[in-house]
Protein backbone atom coordinates (compact mmCIF):
# COMPACT_ATOMS: atom_id res chain seq x y z
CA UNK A 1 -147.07 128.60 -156.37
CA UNK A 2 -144.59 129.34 -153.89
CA UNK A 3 -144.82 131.77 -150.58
CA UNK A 4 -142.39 133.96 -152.98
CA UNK A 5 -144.27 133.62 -156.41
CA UNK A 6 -147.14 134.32 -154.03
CA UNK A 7 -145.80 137.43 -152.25
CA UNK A 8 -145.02 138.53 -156.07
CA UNK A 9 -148.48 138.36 -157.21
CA UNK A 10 -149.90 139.80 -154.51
CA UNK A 11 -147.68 143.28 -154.21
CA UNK A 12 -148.65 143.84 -157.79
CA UNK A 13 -152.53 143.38 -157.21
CA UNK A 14 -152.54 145.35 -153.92
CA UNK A 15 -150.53 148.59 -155.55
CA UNK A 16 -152.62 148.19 -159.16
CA UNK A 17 -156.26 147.44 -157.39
CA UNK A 18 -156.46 147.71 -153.71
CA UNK A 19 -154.11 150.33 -152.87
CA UNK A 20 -156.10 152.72 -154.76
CA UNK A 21 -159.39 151.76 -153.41
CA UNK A 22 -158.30 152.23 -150.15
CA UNK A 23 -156.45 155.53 -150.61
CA UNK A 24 -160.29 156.86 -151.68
CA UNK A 25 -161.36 155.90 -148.15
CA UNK A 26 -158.13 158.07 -146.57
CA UNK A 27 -156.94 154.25 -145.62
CA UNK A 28 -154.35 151.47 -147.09
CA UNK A 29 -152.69 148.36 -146.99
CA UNK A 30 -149.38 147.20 -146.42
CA UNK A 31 -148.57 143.26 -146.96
CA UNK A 32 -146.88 141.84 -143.47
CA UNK A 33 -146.00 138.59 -145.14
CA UNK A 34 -147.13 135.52 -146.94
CA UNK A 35 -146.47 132.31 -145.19
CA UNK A 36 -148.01 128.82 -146.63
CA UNK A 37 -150.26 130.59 -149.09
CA UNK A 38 -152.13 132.92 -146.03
CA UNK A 39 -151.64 136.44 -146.52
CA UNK A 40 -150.85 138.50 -143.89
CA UNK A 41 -152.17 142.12 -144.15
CA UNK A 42 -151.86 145.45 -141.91
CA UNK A 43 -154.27 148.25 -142.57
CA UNK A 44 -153.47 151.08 -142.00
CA UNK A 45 -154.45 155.21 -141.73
CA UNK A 46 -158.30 155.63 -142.00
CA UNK A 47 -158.42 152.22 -142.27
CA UNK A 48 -156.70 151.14 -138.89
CA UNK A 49 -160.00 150.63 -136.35
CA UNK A 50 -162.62 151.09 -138.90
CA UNK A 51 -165.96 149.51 -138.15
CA UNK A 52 -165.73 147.87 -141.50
CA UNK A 53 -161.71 146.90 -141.73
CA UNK A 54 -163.24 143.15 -141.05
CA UNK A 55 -165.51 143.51 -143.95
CA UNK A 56 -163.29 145.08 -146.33
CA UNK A 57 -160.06 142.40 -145.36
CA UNK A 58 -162.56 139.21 -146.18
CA UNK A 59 -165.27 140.32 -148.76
CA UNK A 60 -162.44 143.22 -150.19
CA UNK A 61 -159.32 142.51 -150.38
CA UNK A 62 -159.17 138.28 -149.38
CA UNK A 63 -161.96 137.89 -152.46
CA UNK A 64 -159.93 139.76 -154.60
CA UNK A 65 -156.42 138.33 -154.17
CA UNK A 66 -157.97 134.34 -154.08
CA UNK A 67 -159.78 135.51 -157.47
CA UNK A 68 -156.61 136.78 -159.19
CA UNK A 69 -153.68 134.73 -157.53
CA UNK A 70 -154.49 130.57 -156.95
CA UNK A 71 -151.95 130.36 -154.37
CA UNK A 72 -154.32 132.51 -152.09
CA UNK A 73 -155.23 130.26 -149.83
CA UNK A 74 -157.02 133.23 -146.81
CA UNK A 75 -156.15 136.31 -146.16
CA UNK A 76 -155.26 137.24 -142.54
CA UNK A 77 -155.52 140.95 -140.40
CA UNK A 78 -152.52 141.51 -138.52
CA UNK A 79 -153.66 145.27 -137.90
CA UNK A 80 -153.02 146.02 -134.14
CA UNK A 81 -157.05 147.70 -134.18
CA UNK A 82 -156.71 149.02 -130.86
């Protein structure tokens, strides 16, 4: 797969799975880019600073998105935390 084919995939898994997991928790996710199969996410609202944003970007949404989409190669934060 392709950054693009990649970038595809992922938009459709983060609105139909992880957007609504994260809207529960007053949070979400918005994809940055995807460049040489990484990822690139932003968290953002309740999310942004959360003691757990580390947790939920590697054991959440990075399991997730290598599970469903084999182009996934990591997932990265580009949330500004601070």
């Amino acid at each position: 797969m392709n950054d693009a084919e990649i970038l595809e995939a992922v938009e459709k898994v983060m609105s139909a799975e992880v957007s609504p997991a994260l809207a529960a928790h007053g949070g979400g996710a918005k994809i940055v880019t995807v460049k040489d199969g990484k990822v690139y996410v932003e968290l953002q609202g309740g999310c942004r600073g959360c003691m757990g944003a580390r947790m939920t970007m590697k054991n959440g949404i990075e399991r997730l998105l290598k599970e469903k989409i084999p182009g996934v190669l990591e997932v990265i934060d580009a949330t500004n935390h601070g």
